[in-house]
C-alpha atoms as a PDB file:
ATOM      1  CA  UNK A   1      79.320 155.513  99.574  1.00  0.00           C
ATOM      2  CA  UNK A   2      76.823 158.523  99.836  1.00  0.00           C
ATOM      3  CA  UNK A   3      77.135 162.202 100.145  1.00  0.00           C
ATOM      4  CA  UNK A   4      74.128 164.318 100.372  1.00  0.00           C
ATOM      5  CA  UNK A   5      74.307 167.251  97.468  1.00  0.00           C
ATOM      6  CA  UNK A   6      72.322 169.869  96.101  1.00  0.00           C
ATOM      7  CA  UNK A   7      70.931 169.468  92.651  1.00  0.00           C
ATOM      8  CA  UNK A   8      73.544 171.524  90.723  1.00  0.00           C
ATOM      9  CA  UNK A   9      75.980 169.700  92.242  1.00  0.00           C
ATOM     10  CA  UNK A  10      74.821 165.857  91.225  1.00  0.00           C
ATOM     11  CA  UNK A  11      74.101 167.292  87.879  1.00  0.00           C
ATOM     12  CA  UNK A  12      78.010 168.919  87.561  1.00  0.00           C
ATOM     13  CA  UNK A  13      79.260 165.023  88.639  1.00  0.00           C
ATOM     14  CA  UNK A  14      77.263 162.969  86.211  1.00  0.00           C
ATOM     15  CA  UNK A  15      76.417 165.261  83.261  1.00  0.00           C
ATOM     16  CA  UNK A  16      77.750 167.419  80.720  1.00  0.00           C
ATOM     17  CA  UNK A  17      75.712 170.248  78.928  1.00  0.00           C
ATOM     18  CA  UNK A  18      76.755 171.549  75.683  1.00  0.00           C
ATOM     19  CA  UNK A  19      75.168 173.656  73.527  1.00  0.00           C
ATOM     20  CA  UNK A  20      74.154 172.378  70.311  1.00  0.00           C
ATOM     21  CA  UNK A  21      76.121 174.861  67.076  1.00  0.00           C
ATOM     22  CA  UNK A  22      75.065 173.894  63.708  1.00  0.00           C
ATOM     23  CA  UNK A  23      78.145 174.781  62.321  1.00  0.00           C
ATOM     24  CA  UNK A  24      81.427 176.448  63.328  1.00  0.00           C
ATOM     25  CA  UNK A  25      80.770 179.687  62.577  1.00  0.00           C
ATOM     26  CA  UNK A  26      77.780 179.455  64.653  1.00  0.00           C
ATOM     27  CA  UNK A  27      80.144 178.031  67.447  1.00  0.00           C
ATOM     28  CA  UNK A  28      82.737 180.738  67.348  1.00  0.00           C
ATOM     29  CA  UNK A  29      79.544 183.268  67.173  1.00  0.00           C
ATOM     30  CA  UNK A  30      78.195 181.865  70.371  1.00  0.00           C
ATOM     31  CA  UNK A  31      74.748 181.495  68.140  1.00  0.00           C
ATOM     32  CA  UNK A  32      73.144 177.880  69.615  1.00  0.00           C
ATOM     33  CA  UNK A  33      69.673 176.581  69.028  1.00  0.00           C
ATOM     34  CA  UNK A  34      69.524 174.801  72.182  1.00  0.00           C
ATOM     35  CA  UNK A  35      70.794 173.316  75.055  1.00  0.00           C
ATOM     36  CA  UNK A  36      72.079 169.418  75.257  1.00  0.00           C
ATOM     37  CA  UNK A  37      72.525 167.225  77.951  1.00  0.00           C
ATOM     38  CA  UNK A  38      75.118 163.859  77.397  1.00  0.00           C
ATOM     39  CA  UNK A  39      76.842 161.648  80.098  1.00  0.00           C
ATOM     40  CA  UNK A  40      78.938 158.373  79.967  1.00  0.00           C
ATOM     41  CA  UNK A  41      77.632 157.460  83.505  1.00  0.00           C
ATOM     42  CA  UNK A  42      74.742 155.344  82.566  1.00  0.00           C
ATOM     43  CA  UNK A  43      76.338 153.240  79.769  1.00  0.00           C
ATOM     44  CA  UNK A  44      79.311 152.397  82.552  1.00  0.00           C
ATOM     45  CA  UNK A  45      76.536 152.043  85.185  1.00  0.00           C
ATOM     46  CA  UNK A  46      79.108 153.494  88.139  1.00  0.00           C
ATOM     47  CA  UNK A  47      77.088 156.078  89.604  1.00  0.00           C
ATOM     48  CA  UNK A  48      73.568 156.174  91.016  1.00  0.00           C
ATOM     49  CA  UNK A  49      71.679 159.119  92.893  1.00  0.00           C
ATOM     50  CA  UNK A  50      69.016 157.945  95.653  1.00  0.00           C
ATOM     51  CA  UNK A  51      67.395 161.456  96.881  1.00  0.00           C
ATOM     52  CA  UNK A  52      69.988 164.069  97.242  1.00  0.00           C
ATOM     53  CA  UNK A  53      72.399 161.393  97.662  1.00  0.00           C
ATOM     54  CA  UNK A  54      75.792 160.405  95.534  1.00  0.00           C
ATOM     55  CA  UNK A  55      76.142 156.423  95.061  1.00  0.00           C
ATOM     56  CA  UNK A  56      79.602 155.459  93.709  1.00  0.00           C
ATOM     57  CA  UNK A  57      79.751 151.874  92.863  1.00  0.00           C
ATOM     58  CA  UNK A  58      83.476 150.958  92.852  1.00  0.00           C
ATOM     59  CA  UNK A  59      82.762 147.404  91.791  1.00  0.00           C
ATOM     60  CA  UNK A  60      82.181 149.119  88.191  1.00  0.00           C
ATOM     61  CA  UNK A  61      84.061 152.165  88.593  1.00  0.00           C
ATOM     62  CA  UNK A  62      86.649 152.416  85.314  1.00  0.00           C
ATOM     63  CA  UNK A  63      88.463 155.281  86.396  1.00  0.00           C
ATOM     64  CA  UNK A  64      87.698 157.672  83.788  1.00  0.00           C
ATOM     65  CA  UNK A  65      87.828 161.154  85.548  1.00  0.00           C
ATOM     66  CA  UNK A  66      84.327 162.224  84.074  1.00  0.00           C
ATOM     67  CA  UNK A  67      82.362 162.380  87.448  1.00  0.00           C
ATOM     68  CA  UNK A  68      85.361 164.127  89.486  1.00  0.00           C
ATOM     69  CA  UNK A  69      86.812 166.382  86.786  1.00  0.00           C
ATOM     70  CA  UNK A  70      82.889 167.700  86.646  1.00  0.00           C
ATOM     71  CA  UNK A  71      82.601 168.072  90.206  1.00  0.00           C
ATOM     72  CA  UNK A  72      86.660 167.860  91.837  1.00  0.00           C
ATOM     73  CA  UNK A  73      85.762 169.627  94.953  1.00  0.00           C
ATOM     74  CA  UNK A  74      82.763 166.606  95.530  1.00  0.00           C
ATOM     75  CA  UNK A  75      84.802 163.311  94.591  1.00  0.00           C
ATOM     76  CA  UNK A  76      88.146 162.585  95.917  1.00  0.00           C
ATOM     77  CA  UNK A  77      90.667 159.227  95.233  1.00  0.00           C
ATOM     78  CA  UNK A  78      92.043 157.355  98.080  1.00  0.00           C
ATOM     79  CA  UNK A  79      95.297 155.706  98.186  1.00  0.00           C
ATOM     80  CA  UNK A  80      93.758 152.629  96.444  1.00  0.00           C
ATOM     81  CA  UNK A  81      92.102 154.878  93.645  1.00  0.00           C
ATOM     82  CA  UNK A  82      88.865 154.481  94.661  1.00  0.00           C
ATOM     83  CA  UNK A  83      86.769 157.192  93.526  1.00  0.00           C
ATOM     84  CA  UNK A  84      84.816 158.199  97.524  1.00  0.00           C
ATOM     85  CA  UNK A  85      82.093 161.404  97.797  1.00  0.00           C
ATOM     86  CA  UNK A  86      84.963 164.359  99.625  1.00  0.00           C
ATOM     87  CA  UNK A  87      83.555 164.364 103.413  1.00  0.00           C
ATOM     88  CA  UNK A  88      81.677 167.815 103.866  1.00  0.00           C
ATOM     89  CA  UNK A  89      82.982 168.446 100.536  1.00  0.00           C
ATOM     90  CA  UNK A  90      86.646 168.850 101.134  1.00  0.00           C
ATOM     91  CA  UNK A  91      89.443 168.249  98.358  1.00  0.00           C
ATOM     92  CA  UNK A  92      91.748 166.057  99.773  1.00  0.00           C
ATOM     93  CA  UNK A  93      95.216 164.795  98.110  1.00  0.00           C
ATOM     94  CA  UNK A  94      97.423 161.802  99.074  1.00  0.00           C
ATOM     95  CA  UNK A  95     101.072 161.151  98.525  1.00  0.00           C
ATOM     96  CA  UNK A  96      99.921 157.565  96.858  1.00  0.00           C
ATOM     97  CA  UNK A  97      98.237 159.506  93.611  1.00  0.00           C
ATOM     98  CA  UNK A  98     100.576 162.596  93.537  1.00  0.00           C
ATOM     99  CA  UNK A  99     103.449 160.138  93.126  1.00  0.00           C
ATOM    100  CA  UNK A 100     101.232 157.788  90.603  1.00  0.00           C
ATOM    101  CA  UNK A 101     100.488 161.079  88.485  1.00  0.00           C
ATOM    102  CA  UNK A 102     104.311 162.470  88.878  1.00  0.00           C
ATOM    103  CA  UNK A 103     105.236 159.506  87.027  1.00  0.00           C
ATOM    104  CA  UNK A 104     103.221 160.324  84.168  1.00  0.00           C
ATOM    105  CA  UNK A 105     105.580 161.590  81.153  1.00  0.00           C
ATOM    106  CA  UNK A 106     108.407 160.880  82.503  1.00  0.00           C
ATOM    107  CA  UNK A 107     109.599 158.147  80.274  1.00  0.00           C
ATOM    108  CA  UNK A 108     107.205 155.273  80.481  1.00  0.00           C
ATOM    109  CA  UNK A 109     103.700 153.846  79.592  1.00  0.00           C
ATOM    110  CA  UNK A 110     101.340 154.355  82.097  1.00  0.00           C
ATOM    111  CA  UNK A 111      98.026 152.006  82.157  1.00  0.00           C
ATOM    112  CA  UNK A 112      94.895 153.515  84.056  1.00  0.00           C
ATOM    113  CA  UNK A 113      93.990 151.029  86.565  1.00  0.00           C
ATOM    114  CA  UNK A 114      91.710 148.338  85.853  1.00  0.00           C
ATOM    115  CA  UNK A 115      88.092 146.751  87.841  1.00  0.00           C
ATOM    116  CA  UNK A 116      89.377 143.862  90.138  1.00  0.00           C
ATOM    117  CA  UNK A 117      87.164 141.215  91.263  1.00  0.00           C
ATOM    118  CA  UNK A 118      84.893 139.344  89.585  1.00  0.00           C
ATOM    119  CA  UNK A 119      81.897 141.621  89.593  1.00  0.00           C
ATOM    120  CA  UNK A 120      79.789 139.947  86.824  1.00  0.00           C
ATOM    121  CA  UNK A 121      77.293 142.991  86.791  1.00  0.00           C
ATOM    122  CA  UNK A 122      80.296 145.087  85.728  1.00  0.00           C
ATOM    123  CA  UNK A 123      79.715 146.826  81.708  1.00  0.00           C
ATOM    124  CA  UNK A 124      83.953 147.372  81.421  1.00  0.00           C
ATOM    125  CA  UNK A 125      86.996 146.552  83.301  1.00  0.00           C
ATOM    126  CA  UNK A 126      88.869 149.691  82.023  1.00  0.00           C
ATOM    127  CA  UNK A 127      88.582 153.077  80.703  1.00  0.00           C
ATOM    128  CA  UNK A 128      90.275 151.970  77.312  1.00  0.00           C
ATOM    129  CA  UNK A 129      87.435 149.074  77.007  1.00  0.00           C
ATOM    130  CA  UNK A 130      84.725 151.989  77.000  1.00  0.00           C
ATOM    131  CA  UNK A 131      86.327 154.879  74.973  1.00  0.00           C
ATOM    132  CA  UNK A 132      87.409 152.357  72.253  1.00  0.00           C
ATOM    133  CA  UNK A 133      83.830 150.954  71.858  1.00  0.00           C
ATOM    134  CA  UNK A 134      81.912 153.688  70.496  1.00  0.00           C
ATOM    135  CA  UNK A 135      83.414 157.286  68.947  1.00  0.00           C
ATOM    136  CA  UNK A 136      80.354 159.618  69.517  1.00  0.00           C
ATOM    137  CA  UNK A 137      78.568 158.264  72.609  1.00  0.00           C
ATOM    138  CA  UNK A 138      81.845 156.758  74.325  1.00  0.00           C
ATOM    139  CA  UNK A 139      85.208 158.766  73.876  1.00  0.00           C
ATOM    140  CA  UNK A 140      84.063 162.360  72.441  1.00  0.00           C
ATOM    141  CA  UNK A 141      81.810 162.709  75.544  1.00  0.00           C
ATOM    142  CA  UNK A 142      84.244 161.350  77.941  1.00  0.00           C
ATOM    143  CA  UNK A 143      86.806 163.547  76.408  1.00  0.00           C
ATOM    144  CA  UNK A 144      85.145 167.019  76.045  1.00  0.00           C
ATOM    145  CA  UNK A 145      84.751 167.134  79.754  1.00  0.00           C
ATOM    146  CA  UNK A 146      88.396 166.331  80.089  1.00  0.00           C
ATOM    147  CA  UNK A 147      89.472 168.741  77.704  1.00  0.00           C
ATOM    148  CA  UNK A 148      86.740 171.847  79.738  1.00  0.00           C
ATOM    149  CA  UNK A 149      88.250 170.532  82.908  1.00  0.00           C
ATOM    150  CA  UNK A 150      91.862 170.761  81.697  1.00  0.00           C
ATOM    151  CA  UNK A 151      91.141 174.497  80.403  1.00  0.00           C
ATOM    152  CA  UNK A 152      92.252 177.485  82.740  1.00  0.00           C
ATOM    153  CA  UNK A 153      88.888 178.687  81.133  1.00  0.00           C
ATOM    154  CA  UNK A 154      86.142 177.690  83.195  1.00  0.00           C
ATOM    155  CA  UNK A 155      83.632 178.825  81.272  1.00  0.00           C
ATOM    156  CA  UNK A 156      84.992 177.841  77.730  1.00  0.00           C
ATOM    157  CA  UNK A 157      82.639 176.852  75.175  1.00  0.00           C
ATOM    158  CA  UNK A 158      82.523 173.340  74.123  1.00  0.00           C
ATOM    159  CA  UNK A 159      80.708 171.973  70.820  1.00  0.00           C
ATOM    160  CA  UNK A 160      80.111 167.880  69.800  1.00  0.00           C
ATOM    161  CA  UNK A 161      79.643 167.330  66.071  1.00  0.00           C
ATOM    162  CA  UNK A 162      79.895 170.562  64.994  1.00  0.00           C
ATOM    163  CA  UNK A 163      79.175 171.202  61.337  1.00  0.00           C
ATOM    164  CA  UNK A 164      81.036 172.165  58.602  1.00  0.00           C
ATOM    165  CA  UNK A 165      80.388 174.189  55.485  1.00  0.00           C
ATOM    166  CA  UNK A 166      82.885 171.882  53.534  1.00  0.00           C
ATOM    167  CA  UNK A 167      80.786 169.147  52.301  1.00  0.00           C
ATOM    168  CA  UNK A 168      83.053 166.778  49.594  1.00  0.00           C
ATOM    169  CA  UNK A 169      84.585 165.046  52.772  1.00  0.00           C
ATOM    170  CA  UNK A 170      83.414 162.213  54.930  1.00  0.00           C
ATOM    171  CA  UNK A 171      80.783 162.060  57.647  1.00  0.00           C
ATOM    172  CA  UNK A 172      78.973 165.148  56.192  1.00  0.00           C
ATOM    173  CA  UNK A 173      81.534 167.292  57.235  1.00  0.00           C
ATOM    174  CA  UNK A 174      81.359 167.597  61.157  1.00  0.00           C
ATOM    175  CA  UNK A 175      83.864 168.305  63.921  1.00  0.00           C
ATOM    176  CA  UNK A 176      83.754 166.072  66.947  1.00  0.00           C
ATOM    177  CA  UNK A 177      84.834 168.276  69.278  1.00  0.00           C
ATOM    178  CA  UNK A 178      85.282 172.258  69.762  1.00  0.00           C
ATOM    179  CA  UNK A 179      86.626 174.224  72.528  1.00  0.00           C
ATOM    180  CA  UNK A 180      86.831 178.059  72.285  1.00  0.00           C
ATOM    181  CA  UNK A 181      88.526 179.254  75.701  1.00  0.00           C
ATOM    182  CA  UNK A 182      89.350 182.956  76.725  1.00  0.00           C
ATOM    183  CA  UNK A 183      88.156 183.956  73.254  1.00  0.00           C
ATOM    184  CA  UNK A 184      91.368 183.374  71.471  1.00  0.00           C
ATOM    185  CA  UNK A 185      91.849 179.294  71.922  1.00  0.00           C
ATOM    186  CA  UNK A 186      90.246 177.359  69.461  1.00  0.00           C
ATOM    187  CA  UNK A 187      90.840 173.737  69.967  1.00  0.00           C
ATOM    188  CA  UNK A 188      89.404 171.001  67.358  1.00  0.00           C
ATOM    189  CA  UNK A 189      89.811 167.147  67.995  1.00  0.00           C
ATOM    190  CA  UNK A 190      89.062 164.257  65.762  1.00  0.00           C
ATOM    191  CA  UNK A 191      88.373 161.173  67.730  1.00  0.00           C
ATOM    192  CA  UNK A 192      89.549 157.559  67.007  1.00  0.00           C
ATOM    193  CA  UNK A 193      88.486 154.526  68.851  1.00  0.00           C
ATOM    194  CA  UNK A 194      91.835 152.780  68.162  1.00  0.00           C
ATOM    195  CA  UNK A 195      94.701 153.306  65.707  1.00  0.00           C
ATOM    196  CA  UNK A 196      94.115 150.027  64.092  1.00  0.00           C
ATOM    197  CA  UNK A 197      90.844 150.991  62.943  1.00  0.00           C
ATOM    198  CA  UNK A 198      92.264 154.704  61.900  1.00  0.00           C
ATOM    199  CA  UNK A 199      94.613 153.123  59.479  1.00  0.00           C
ATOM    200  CA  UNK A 200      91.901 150.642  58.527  1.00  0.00           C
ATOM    201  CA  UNK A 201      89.539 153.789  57.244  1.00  0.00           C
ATOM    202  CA  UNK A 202      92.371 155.881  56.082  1.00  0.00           C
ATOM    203  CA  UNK A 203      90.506 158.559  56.103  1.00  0.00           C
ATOM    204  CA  UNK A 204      92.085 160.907  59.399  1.00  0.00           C
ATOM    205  CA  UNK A 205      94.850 162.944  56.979  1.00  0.00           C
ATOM    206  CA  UNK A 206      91.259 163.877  54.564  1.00  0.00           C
ATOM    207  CA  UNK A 207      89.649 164.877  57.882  1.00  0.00           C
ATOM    208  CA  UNK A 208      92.037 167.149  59.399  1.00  0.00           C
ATOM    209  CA  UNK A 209      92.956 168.692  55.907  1.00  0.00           C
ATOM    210  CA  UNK A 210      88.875 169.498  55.873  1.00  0.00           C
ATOM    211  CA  UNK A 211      89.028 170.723  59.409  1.00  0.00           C
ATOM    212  CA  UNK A 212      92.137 173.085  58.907  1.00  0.00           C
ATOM    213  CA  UNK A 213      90.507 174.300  55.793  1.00  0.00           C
ATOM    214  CA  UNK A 214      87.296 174.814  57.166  1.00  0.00           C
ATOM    215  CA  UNK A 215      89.138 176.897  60.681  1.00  0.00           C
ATOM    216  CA  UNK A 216      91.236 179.162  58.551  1.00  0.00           C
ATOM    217  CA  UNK A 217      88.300 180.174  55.913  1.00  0.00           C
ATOM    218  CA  UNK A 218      85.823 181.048  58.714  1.00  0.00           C
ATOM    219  CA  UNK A 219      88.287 182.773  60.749  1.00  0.00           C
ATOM    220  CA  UNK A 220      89.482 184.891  58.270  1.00  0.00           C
ATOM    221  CA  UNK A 221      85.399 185.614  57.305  1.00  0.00           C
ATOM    222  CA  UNK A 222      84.730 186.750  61.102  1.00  0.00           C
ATOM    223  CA  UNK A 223      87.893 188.502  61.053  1.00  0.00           C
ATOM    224  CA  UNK A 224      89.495 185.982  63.658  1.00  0.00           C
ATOM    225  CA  UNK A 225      92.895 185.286  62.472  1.00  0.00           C
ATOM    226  CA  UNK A 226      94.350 185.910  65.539  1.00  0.00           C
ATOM    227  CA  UNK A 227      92.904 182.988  67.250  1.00  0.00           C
ATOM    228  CA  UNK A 228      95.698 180.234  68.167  1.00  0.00           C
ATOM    229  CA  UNK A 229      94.413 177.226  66.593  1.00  0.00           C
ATOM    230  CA  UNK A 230      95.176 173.551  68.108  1.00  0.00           C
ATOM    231  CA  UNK A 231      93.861 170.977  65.516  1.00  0.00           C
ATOM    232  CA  UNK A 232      94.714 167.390  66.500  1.00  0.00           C
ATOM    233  CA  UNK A 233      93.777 163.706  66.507  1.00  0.00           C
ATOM    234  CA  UNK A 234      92.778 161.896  69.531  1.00  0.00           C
ATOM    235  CA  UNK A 235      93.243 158.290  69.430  1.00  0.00           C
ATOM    236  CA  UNK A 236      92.522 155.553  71.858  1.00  0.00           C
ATOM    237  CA  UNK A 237      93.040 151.758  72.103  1.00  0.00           C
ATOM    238  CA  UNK A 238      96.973 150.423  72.668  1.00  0.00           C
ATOM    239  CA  UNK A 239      98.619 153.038  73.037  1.00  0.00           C
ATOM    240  CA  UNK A 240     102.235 151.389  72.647  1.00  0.00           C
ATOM    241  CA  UNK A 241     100.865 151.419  68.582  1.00  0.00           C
ATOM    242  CA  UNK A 242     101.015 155.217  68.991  1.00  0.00           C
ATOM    243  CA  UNK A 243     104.772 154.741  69.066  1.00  0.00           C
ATOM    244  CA  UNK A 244     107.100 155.385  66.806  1.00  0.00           C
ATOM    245  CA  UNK A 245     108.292 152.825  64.388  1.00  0.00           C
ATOM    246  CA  UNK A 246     111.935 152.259  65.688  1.00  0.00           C
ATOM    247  CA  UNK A 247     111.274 152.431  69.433  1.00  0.00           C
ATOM    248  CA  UNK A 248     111.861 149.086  70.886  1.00  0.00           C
ATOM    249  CA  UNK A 249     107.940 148.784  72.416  1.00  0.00           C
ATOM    250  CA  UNK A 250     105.953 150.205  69.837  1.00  0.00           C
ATOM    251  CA  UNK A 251     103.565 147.455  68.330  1.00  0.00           C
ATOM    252  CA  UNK A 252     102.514 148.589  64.933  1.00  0.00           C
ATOM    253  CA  UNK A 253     105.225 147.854  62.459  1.00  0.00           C
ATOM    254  CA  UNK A 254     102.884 144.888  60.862  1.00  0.00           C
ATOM    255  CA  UNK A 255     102.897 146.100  57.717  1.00  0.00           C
ATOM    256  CA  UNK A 256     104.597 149.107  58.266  1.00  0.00           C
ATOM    257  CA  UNK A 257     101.925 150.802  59.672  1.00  0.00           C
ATOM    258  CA  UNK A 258     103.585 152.739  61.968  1.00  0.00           C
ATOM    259  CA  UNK A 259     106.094 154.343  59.497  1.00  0.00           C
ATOM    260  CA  UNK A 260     103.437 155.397  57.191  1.00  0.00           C
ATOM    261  CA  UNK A 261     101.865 156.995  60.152  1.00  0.00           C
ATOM    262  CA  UNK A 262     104.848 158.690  61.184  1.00  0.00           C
ATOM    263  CA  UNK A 263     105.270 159.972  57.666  1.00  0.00           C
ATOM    264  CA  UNK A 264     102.111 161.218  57.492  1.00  0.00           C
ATOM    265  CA  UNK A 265     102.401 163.415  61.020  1.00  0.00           C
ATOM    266  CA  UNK A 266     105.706 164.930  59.315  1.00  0.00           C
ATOM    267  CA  UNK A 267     104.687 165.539  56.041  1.00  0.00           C
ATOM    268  CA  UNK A 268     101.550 167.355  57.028  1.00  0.00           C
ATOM    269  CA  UNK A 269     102.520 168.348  60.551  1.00  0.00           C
ATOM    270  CA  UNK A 270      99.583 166.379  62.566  1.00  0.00           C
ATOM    271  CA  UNK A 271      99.850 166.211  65.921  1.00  0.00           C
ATOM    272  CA  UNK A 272      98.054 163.388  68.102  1.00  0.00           C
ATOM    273  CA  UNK A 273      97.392 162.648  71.549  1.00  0.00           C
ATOM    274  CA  UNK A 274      96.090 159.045  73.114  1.00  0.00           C
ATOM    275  CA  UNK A 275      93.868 159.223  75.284  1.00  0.00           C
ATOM    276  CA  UNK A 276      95.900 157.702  77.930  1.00  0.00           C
ATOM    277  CA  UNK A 277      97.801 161.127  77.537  1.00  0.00           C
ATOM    278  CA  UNK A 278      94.471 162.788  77.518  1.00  0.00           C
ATOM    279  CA  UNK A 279      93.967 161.356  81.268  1.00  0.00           C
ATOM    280  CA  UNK A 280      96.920 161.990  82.622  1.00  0.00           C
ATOM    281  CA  UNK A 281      97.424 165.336  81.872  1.00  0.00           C
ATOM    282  CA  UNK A 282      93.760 165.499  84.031  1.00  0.00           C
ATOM    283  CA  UNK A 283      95.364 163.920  86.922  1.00  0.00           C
ATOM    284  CA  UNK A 284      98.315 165.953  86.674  1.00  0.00           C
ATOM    285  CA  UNK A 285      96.695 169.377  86.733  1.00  0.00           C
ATOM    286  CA  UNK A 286      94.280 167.951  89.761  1.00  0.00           C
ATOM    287  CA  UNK A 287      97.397 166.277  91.813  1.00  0.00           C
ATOM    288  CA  UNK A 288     100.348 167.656  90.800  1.00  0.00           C
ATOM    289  CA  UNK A 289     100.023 171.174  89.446  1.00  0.00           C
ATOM    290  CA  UNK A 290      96.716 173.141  88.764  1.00  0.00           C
ATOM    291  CA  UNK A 291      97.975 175.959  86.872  1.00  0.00           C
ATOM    292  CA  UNK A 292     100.974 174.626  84.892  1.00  0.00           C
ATOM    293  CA  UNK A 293      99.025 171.915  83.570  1.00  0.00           C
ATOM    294  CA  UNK A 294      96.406 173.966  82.196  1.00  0.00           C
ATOM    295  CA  UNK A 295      95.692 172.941  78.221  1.00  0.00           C
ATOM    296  CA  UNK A 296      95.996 176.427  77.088  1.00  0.00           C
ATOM    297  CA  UNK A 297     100.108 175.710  79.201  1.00  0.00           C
ATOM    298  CA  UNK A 298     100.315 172.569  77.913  1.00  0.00           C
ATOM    299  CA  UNK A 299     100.058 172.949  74.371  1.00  0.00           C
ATOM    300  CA  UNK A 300     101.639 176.114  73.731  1.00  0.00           C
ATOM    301  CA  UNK A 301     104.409 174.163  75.168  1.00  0.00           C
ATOM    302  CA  UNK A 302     104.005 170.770  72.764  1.00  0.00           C
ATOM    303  CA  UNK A 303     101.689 171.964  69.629  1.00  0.00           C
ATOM    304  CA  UNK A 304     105.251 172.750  67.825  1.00  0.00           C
ATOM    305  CA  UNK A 305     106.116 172.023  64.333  1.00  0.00           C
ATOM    306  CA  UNK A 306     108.992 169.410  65.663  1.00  0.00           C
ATOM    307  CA  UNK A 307     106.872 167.828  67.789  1.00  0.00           C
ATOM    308  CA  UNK A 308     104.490 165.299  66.357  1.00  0.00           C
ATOM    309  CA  UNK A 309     102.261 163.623  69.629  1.00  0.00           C
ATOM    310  CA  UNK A 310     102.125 163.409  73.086  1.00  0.00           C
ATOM    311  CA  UNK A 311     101.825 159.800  75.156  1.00  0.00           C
ATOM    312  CA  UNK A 312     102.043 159.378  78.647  1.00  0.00           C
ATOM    313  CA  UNK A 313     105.208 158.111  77.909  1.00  0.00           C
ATOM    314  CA  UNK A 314     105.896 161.793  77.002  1.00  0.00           C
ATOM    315  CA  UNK A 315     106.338 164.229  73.749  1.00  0.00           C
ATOM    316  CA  UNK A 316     107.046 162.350  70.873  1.00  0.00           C
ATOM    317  CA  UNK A 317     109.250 164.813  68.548  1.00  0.00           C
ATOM    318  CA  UNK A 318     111.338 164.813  65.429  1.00  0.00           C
ATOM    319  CA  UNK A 319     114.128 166.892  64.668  1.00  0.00           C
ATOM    320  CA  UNK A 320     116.591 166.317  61.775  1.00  0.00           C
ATOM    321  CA  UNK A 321     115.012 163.064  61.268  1.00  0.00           C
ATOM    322  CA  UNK A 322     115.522 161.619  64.780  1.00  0.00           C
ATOM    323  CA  UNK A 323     113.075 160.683  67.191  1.00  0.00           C
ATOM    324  CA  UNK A 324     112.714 161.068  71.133  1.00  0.00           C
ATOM    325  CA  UNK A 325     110.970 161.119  73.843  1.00  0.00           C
ATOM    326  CA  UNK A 326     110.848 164.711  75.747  1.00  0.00           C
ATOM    327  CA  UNK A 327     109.700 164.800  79.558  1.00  0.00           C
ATOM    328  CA  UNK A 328     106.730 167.025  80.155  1.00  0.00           C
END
């Protein structure tokens, strides 16, 4: 499928530029050395530009969001979720996806659809297959654009591996990913590939201790401690592990893992989000409702002390010891 587009157009659908902040005072300062350029689209393989034209392979499409939530007034989804260049640009919505994406946190596991056929050129049959392959180049990338998109802040500031003046903790002390919207949101995410490999390292409660640490002292050093902070773990792979331990589908009690988790969140107040979550709420606030499933809505809603993560099934919360699922 083509679609002839102007330059800053192509570039919105299959790249993301993000300034480069050596550390997060630098970020919240708006002081960057330079400008970067990163984009999933070449390691998936999905989209190809011939001229001024838009070339959507759907034989390798995975679904992801990045190209449409970039450009969402270029790229429309049909009733078969193909991903199709909009017709003279128009946005247009079906009944299929609105009622796909209206099902979304309402009480049950959603899976993002998968490549069919047997398309042996093909790098990954599903979004999960990518973000779960590689932290840095794979899911941090495909989820700061989701996160920008998601913002009612259209020009909030986003930052990848942001440095940290804390240095006895691991990976030199960097941030994967910072969003600073209407100059009062600060948003910091730690990636994980999968939880199995999170509880493998053990090393996410050291991380966003550091990063909490790290917010509050260079807040209160620029005089920003009026800034709502959302610090949380991102974490991709099977997201029924994500549940928890006594809820008859989650699949990470092996070894208890799923109670120590859970013990963890509560203990130090964590919150997490899977990344299935992550791409839902996208295709909520693009089919169902633009405004009340902005982030900034969204998580003054769920980033509550009772609440402890947020899966498509829903929010995941714990009061007096007891565990549900609450509708979003």
């Amino acid at each position: 499928m083509k679609q002839k587009l102007r330059k800053n157009q192509i570039d919105n659908c299959i790249k993301l530029q993000i300034d480069r902040w050596g550390y997060l005072r630098d970020f919240l300062q708006n002081k960057s050395s330079e400008k970067r350029t990163f984009s999933i689209i070449p390691q998936i393989g999905c989209i190809s530009i011939q001229g001024d034209s838009l070339i959507i392979d759907e034989t390798k499409c995975i679904k992801c969001l990045f190209c449409i939530t970039g450009c969402p007034n270029t790229i429309i989804i049909d009733k078969n979720f193909n991903f199709l260049p909009a017709e003279k640009g128009s946005y247009v919505k079906n009944e299929f996806i609105t009622d796909y994406a209206n099902r979304i946190f309402k009480g049950s596991l959603i899976t993002s659809p998968t490549i069919e056929g047997l398309n042996t050129e093909k790098r990954f049959s599903s979004l999960r297959e990518f973000t779960e392959r590689d932290e840095t180049q794979h899911i941090s990338i495909w989820a700061a654009r989701l996160l920008h998109y998601l913002s009612d802040d259209k020009e909030a500031r986003l930052g990848l591996e942001v440095g940290m003046l804390i240095q006895e903790k691991d990976r030199g002390g960097r941030m994967d990913i910072c969003m600073l919207s209407n100059n009062k949101n600060l948003f910091i995410t730690e990636a994980k590939v999968s939880f199995e490999k999170m509880m493998q390292e053990g090393r996410y409660l050291d991380q966003i201790l550091s990063y909490r640490k790290e917010t509050e002292e260079t807040l209160n050093s620029l005089n920003l401690s009026n800034y709502n902070q959302y610090i949380f773990l991102l974490i991709d792979g099977k997201e029924s592990n994500l549940l928890y331990p006594s809820h008859k589908d989650c699949t990470s009690n092996v070894g208890d893992q799923s109670e120590h988790f859970y013990e963890v969140l509560k203990k130090y107040k964590i919150f997490f989000i899977s990344s299935q979550a992550l791409w839902g709420l996208a295709l909520k606030k693009m089919f169902v409702d633009e405004e009340a499933y902005s982030l900034e809505k969204v998580f003054n809603k769920i980033y509550q002390k009772e609440n402890l993560g947020l899966l498509s099934v829903g929010i995941i919360s714990n009061t007096s010891g007891i565990y549900k699922i609450e509708y979003l």
